[in-house]
C-alpha atoms as a PDB file:
ATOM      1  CA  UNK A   1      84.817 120.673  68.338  1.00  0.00           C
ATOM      2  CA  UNK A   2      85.684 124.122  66.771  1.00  0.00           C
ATOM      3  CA  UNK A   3      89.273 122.647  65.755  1.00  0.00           C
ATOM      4  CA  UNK A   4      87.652 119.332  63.943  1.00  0.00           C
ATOM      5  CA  UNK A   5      85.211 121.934  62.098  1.00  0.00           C
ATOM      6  CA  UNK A   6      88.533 123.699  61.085  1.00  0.00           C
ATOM      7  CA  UNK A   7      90.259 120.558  59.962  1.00  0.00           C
ATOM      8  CA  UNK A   8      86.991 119.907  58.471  1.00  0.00           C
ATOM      9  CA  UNK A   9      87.197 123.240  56.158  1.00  0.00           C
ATOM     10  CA  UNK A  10      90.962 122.498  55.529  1.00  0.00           C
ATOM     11  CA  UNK A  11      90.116 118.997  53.995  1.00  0.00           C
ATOM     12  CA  UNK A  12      87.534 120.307  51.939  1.00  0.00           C
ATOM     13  CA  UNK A  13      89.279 123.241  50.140  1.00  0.00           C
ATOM     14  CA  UNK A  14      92.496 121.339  49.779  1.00  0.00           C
ATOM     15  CA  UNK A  15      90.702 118.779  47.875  1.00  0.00           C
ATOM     16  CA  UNK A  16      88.467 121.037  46.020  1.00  0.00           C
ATOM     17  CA  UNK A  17      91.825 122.673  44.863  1.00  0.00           C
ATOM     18  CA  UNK A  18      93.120 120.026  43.432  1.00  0.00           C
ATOM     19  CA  UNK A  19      90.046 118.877  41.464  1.00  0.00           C
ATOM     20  CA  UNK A  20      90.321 122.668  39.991  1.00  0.00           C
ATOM     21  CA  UNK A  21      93.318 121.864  39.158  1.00  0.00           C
ATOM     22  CA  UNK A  22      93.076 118.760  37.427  1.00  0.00           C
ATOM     23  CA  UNK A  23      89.595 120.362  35.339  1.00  0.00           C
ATOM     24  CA  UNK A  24      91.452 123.345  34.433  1.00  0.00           C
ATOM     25  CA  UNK A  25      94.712 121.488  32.699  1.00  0.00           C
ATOM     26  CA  UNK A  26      92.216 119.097  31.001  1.00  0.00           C
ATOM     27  CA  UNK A  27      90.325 122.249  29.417  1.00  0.00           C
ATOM     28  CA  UNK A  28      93.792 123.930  28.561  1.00  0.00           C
ATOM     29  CA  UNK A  29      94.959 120.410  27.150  1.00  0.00           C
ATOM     30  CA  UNK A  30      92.157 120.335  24.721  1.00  0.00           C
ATOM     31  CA  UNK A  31      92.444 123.943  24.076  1.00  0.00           C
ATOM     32  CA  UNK A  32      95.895 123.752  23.341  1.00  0.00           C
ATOM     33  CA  UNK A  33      96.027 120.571  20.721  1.00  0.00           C
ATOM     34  CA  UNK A  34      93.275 122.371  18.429  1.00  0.00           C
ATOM     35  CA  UNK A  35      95.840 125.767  18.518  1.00  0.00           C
ATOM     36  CA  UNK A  36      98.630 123.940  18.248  1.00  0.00           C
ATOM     37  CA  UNK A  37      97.573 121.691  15.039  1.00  0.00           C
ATOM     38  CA  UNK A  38      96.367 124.995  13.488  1.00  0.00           C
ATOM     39  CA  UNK A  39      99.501 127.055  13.677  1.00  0.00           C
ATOM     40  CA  UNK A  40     102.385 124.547  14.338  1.00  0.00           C
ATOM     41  CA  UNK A  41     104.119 126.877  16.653  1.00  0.00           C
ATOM     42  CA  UNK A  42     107.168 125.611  19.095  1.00  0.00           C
ATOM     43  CA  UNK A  43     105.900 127.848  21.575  1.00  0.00           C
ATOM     44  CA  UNK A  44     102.247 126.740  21.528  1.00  0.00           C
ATOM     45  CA  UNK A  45     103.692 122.774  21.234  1.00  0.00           C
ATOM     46  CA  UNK A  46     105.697 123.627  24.363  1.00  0.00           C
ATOM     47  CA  UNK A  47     102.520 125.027  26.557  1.00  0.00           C
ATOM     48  CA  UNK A  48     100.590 121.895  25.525  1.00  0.00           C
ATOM     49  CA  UNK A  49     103.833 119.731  26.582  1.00  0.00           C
ATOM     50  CA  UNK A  50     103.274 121.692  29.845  1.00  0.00           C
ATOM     51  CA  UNK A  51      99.875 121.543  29.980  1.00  0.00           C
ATOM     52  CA  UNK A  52      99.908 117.212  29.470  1.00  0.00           C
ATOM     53  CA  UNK A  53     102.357 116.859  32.588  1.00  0.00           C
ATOM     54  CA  UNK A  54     100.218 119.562  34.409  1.00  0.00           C
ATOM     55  CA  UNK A  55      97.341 116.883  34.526  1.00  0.00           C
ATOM     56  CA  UNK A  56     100.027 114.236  35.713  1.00  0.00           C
ATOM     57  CA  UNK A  57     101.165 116.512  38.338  1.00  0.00           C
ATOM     58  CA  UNK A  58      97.748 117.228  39.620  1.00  0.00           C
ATOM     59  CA  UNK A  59      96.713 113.672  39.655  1.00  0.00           C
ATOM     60  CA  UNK A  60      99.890 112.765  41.814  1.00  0.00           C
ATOM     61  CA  UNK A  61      99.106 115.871  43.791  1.00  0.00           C
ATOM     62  CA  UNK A  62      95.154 114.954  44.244  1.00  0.00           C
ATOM     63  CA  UNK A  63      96.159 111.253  45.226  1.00  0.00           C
ATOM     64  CA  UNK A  64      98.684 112.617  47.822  1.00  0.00           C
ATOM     65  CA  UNK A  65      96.072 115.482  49.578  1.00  0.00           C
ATOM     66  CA  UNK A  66      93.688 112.690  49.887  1.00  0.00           C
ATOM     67  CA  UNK A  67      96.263 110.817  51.546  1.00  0.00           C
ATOM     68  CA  UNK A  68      97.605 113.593  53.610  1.00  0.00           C
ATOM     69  CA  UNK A  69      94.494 114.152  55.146  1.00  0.00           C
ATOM     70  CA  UNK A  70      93.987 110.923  56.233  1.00  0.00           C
ATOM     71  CA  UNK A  71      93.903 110.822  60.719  1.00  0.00           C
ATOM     72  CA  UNK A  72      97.365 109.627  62.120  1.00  0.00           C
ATOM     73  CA  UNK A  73      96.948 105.925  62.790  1.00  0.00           C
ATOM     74  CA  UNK A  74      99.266 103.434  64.660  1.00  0.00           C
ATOM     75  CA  UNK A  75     101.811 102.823  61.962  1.00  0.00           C
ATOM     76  CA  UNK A  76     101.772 107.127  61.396  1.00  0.00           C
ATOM     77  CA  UNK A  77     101.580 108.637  64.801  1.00  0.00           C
ATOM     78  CA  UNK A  78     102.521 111.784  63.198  1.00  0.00           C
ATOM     79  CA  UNK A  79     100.164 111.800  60.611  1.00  0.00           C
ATOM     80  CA  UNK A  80     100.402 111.525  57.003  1.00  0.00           C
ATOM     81  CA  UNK A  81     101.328 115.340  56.013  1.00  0.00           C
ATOM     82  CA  UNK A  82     104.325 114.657  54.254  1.00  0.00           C
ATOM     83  CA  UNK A  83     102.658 113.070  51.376  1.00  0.00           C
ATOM     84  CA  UNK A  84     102.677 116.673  50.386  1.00  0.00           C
ATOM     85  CA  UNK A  85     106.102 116.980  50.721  1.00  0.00           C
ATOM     86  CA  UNK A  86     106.519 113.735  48.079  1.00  0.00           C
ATOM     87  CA  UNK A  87     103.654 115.194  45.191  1.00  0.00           C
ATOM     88  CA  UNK A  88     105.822 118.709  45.098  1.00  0.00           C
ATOM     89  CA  UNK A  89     108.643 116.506  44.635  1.00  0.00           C
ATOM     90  CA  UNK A  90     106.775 114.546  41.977  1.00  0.00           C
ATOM     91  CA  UNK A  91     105.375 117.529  40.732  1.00  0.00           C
ATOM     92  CA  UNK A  92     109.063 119.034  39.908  1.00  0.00           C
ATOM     93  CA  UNK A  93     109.851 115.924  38.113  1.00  0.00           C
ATOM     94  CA  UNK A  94     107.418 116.344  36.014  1.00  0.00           C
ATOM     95  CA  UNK A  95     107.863 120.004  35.557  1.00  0.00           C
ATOM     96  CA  UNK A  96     111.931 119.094  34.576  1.00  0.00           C
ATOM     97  CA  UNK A  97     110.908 116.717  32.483  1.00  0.00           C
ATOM     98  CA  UNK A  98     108.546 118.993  30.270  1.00  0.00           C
ATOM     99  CA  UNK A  99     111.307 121.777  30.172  1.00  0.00           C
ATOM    100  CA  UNK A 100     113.637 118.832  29.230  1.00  0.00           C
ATOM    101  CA  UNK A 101     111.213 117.947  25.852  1.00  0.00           C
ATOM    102  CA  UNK A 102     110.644 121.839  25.130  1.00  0.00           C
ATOM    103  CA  UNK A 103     114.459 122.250  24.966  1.00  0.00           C
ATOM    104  CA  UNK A 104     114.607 119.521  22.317  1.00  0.00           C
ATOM    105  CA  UNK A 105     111.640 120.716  20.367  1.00  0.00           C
ATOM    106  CA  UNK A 106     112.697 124.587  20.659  1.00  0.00           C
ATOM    107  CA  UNK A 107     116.642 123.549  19.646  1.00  0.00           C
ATOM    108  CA  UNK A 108     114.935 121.352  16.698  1.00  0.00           C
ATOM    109  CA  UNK A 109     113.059 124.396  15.449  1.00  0.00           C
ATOM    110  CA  UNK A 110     116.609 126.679  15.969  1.00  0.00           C
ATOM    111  CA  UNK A 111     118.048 124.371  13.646  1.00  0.00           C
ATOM    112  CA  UNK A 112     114.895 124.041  10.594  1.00  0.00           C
ATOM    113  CA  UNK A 113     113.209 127.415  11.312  1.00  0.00           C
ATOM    114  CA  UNK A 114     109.695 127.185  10.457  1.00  0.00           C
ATOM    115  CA  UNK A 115     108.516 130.101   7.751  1.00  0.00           C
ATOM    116  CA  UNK A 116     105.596 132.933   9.272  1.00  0.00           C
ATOM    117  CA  UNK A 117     102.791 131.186  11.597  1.00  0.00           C
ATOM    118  CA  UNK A 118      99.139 130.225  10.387  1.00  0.00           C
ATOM    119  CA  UNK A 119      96.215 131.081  11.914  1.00  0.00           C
ATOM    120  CA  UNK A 120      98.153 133.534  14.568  1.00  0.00           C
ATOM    121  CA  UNK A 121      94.761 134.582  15.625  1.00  0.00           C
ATOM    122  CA  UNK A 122      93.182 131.333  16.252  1.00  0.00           C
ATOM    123  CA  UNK A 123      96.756 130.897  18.499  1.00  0.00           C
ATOM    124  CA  UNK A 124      96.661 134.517  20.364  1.00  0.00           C
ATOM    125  CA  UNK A 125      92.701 133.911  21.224  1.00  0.00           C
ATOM    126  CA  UNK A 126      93.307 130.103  22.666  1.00  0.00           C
ATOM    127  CA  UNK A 127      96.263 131.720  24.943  1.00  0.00           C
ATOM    128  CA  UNK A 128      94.488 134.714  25.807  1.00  0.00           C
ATOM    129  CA  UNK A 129      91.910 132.168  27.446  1.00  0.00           C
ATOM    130  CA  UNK A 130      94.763 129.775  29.115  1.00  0.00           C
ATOM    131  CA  UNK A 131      95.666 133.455  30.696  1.00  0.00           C
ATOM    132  CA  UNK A 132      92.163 133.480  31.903  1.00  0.00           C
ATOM    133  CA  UNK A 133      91.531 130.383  33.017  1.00  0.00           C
ATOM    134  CA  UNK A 134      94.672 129.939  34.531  1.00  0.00           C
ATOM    135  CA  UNK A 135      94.747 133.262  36.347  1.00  0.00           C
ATOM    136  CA  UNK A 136      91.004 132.001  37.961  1.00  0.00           C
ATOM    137  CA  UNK A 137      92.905 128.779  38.997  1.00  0.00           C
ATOM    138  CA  UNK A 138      95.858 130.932  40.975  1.00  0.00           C
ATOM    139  CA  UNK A 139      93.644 133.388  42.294  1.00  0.00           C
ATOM    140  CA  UNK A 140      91.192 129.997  44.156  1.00  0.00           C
ATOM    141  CA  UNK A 141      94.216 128.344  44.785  1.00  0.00           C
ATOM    142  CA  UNK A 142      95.924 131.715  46.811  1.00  0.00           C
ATOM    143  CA  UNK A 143      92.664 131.801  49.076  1.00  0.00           C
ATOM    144  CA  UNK A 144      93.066 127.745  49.973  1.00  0.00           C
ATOM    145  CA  UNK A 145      97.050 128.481  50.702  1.00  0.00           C
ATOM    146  CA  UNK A 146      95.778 131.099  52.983  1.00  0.00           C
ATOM    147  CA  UNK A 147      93.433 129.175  54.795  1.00  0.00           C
ATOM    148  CA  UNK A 148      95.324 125.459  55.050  1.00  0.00           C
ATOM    149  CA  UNK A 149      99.095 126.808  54.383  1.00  0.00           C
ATOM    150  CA  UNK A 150      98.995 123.190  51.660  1.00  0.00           C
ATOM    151  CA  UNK A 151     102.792 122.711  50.322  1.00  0.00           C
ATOM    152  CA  UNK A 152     101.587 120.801  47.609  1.00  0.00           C
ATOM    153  CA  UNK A 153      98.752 122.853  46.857  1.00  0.00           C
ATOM    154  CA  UNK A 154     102.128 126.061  46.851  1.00  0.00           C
ATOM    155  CA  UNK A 155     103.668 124.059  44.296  1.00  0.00           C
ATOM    156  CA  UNK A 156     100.556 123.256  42.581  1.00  0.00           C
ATOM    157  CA  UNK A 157     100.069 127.386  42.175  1.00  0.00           C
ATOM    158  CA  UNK A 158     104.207 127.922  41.617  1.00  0.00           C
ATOM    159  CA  UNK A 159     103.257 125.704  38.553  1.00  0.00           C
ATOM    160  CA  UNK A 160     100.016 127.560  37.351  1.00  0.00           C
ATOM    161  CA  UNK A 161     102.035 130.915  37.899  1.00  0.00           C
ATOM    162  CA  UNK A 162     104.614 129.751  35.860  1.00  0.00           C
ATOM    163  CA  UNK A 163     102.271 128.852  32.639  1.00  0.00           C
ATOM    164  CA  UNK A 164     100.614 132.281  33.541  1.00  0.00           C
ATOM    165  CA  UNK A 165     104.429 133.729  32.448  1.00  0.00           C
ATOM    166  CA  UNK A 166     104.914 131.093  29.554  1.00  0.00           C
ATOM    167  CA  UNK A 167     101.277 132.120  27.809  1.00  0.00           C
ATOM    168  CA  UNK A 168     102.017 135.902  27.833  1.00  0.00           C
ATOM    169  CA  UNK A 169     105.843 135.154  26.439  1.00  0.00           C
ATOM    170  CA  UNK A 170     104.141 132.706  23.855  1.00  0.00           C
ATOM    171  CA  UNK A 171     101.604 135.830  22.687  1.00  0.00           C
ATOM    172  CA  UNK A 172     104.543 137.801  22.358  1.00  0.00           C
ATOM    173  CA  UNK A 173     106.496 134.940  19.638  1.00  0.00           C
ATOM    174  CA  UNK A 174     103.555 134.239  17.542  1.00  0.00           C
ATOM    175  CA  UNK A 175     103.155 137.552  16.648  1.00  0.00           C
ATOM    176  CA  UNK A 176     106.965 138.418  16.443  1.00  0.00           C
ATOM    177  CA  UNK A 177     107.402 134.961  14.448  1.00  0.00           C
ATOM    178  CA  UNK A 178     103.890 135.812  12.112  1.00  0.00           C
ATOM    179  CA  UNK A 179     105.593 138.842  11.317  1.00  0.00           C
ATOM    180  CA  UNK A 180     108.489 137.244   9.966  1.00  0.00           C
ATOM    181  CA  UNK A 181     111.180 136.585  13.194  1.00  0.00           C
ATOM    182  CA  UNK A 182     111.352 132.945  12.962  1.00  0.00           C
ATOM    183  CA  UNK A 183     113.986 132.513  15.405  1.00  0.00           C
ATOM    184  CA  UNK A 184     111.738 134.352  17.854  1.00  0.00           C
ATOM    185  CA  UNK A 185     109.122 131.024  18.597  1.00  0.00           C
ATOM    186  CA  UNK A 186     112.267 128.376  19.160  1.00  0.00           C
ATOM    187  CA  UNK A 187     113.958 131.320  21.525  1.00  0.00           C
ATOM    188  CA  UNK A 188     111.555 131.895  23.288  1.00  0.00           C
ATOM    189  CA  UNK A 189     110.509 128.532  23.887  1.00  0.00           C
ATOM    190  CA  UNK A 190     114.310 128.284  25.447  1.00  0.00           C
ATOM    191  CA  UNK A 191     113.608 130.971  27.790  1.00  0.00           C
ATOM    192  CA  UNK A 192     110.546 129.299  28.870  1.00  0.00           C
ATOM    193  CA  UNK A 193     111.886 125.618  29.421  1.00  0.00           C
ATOM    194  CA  UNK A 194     114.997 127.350  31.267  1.00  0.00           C
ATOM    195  CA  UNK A 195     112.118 129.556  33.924  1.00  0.00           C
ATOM    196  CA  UNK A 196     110.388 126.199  34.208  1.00  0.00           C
ATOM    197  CA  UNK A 197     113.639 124.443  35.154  1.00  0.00           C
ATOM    198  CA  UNK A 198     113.525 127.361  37.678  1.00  0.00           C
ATOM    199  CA  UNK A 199     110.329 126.968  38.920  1.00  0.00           C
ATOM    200  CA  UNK A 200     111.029 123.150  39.365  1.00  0.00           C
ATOM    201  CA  UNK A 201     114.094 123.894  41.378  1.00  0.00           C
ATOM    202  CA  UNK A 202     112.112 126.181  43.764  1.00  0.00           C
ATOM    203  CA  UNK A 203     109.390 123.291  44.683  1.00  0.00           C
ATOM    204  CA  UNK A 204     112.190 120.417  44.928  1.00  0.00           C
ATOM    205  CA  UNK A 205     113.898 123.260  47.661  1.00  0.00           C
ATOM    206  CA  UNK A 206     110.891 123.440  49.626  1.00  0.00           C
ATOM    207  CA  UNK A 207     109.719 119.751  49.379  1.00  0.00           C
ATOM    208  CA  UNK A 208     113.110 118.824  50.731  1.00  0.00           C
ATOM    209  CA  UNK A 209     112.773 121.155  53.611  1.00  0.00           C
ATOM    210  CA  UNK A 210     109.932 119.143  54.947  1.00  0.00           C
ATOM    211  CA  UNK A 211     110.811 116.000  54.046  1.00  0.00           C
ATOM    212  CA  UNK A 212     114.123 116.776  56.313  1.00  0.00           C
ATOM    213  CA  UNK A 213     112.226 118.662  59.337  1.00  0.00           C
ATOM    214  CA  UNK A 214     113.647 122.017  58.587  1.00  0.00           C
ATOM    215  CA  UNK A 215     112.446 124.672  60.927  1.00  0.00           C
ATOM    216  CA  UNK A 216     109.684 127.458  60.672  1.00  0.00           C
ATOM    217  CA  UNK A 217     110.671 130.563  59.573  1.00  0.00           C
ATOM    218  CA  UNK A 218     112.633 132.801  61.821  1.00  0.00           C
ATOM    219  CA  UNK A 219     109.627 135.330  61.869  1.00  0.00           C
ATOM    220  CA  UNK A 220     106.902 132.700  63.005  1.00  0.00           C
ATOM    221  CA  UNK A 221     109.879 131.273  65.796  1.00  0.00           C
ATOM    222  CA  UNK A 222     109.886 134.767  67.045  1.00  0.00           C
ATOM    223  CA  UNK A 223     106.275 135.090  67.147  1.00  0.00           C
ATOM    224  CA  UNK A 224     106.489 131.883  69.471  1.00  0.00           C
ATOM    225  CA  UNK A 225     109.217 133.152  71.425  1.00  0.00           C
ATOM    226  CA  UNK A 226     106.976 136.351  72.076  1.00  0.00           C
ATOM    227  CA  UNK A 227     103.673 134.297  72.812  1.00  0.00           C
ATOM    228  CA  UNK A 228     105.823 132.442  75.554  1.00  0.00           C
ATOM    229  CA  UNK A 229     107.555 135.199  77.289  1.00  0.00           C
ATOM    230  CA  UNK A 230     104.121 137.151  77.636  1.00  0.00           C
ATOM    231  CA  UNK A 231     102.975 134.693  80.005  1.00  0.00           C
ATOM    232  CA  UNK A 232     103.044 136.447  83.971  1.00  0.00           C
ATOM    233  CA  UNK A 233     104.566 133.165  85.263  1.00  0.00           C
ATOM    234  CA  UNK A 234     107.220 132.694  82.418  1.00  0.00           C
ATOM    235  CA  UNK A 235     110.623 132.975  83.654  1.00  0.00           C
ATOM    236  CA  UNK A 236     111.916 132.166  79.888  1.00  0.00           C
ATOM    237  CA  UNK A 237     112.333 128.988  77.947  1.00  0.00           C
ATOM    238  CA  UNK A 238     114.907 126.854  75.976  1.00  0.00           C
ATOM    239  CA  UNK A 239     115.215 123.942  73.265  1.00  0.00           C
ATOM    240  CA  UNK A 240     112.426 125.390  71.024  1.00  0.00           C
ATOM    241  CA  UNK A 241     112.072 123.089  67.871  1.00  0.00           C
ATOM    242  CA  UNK A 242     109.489 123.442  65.299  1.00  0.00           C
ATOM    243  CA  UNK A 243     108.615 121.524  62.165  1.00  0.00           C
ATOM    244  CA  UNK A 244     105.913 121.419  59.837  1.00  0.00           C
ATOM    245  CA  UNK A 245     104.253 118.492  58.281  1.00  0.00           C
ATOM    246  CA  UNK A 246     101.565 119.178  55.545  1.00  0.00           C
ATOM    247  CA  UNK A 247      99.493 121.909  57.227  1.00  0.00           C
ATOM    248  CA  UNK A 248     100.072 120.467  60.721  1.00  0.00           C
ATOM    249  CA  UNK A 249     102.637 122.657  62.693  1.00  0.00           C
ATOM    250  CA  UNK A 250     104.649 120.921  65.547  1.00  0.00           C
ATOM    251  CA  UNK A 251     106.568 122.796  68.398  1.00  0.00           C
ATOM    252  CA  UNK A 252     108.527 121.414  71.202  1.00  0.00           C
ATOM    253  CA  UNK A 253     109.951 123.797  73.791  1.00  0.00           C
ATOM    254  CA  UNK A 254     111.207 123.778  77.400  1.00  0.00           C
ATOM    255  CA  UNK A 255     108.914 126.118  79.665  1.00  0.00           C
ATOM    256  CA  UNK A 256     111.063 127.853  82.765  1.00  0.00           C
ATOM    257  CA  UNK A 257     108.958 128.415  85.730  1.00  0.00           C
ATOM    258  CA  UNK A 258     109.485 128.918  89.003  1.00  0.00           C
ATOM    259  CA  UNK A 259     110.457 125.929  91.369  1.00  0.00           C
ATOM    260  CA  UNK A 260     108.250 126.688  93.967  1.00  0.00           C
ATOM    261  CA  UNK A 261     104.804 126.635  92.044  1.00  0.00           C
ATOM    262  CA  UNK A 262     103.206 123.391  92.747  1.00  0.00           C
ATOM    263  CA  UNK A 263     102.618 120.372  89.803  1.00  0.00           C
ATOM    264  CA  UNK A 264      99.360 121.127  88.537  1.00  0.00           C
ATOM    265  CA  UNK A 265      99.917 124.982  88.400  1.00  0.00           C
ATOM    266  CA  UNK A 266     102.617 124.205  86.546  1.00  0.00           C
ATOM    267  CA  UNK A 267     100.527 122.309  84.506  1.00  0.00           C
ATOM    268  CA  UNK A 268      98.248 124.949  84.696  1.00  0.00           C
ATOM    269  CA  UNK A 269     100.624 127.738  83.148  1.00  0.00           C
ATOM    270  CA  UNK A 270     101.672 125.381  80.604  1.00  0.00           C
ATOM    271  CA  UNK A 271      98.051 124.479  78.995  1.00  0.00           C
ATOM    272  CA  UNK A 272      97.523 128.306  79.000  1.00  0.00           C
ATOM    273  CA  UNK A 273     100.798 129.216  77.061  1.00  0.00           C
ATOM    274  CA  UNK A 274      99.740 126.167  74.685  1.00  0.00           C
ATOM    275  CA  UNK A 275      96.477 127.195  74.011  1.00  0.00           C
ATOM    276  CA  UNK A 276      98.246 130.582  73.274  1.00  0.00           C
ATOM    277  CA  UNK A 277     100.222 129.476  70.801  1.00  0.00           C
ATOM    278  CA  UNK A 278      97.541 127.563  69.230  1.00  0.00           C
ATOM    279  CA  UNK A 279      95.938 130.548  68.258  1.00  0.00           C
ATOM    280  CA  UNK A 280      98.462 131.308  66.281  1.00  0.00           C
ATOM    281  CA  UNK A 281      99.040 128.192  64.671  1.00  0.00           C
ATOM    282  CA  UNK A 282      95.339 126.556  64.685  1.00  0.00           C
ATOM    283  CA  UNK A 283      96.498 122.887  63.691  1.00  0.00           C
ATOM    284  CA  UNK A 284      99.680 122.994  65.768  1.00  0.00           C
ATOM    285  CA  UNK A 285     100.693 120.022  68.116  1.00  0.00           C
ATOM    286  CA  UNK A 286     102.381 121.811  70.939  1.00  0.00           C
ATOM    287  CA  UNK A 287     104.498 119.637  73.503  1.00  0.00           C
ATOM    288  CA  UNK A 288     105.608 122.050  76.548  1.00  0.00           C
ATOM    289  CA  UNK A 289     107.859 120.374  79.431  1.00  0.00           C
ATOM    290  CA  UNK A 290     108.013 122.594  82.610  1.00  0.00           C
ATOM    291  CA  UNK A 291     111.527 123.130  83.619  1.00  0.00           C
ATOM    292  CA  UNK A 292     111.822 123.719  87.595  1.00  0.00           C
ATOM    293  CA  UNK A 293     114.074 127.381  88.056  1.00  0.00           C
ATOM    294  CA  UNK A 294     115.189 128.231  91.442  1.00  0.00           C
ATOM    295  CA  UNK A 295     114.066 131.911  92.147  1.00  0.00           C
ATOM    296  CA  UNK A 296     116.179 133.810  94.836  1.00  0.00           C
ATOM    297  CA  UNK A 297     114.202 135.560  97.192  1.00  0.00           C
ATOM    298  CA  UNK A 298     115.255 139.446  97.685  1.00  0.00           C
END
């Protein structure tokens, strides 16, 4: 009961993250287009080329929480969690793709530089409240990571960080450019598509590490190794293999015990070092087998 209430909270910030997500790009969109039109800055054209695939991205990524929440069924015995994996995939395209048109636009503007900026102020003040409203995104989506450990909800905030960095940086070339550094808008625009190419590179590492079963961390592995070995009746263990699908942890391992204990003490010792280890991972599915060890008597 107290692990469906869990998976019960899990569902409902996951999904209230990405609806937060998909209301806050919309806002910055909107934002963005008025600030832009006003002061026909690169750098401003590039955060609204950002912000436009942002609302793709969340969209893919709200579609494929809703999915991977959805109960394993007989066609998914393992559940649907890697439907995360696929958005932060999705999500990178995207993310390429916008640093792809912001090289264009910033290499266009290299090559006609555009005289001093108008209506800098207008500009500054619309980025100063991306900052904002981006920075209360992050700071909601950091408390759901903690709480449901959401790949696609990382990538969604890896993304959100990333604009955090591009709206300071853009600050910093209207006034530079309004002050009479043209070059300053286009190159930093450059800097900003080649940290998003970055950024991009980062989700499409971890995506790929679920989608191919790589293991936990070493550091959570040896927090399993010490949970196991702390059991009385553990004589030690082998063929440990984790994996993580959405927020659902799975670990396999071979539990030594002595030959002599009878089946369902075996079982016994086995449900207790499980329930053990669930406590450490909460939504873990943890298969033990209990390997018979012949213990020489003194």
């Amino acid at each position: 009961m107290m692990a469906s209430s869990q998976q019960s909270d899990t569902a409902r910030l996951m999904r209230l993250a990405t609806y937060a997500s998909v209301a806050t790009a919309l806002i910055l969109i909107l934002a963005k287009m008025i600030a832009w039109f006003i002061t026909d800055s690169v750098s401003i054209l590039a955060t609204l080329i950002d912000s436009s695939l942002d609302v793709l991205a969340s969209i893919v990524n709200l579609i494929a929480v809703r999915h991977a929440l959805q109960p394993a069924d007989k066609e998914h015995r393992f559940g649907h969690g890697k439907a995360e994996a696929l958005a932060g995939m999705g999500q990178a395209m995207f993310i390429a793709g916008s640093a792809g048109l912001l090289l264009l636009q910033a290499v266009g503007r290299m090559i006609h530089p555009q005289n001093s900026l108008k209506g800098m102020e207008i500009g500054v003040g619309v980025m100063l409240f991306s900052m904002v409203a981006t920075l209360a995104l992050i700071t909601f989506q950091k408390y759901v990571i903690k709480h449901t450990n959401s790949t696609a909800i990382k990538a969604d905030a890896l993304h959100y960080k990333t604009d955090l960095l591009v709206n300071g940086s853009v600050i910093v070339a209207l006034f530079l450019t309004y002050y009479g550094w043209d070059y300053f808008d286009p190159l930093f625009a450059i800097g900003i598509a080649i940290f998003i190419l970055y950024s991009a590179w980062e989700i499409i590492q971890e995506a790929i590490n679920l989608l191919m079963d790589h293991e936990l961390p070493d550091e959570q592995r040896q927090q399993i190794r010490q949970i196991v070995l702390q059991h009385p009746e553990t004589l030690g263990f082998h063929d440990l293999r984790t994996r993580r699908s959405g927020n659902v942890v799975f670990i396999q391992l071979h539990l030594e015990l002595d030959a002599r204990l009878t089946l369902s003490v075996a079982h016994a010792i086995a449900d207790q070092v499980e329930k053990q280890l669930e406590t450490l991972f909460p939504e873990a599915e943890v298969i033990i087998h209990e390997d018979p060890i012949q213990v020489r008597s003194l």
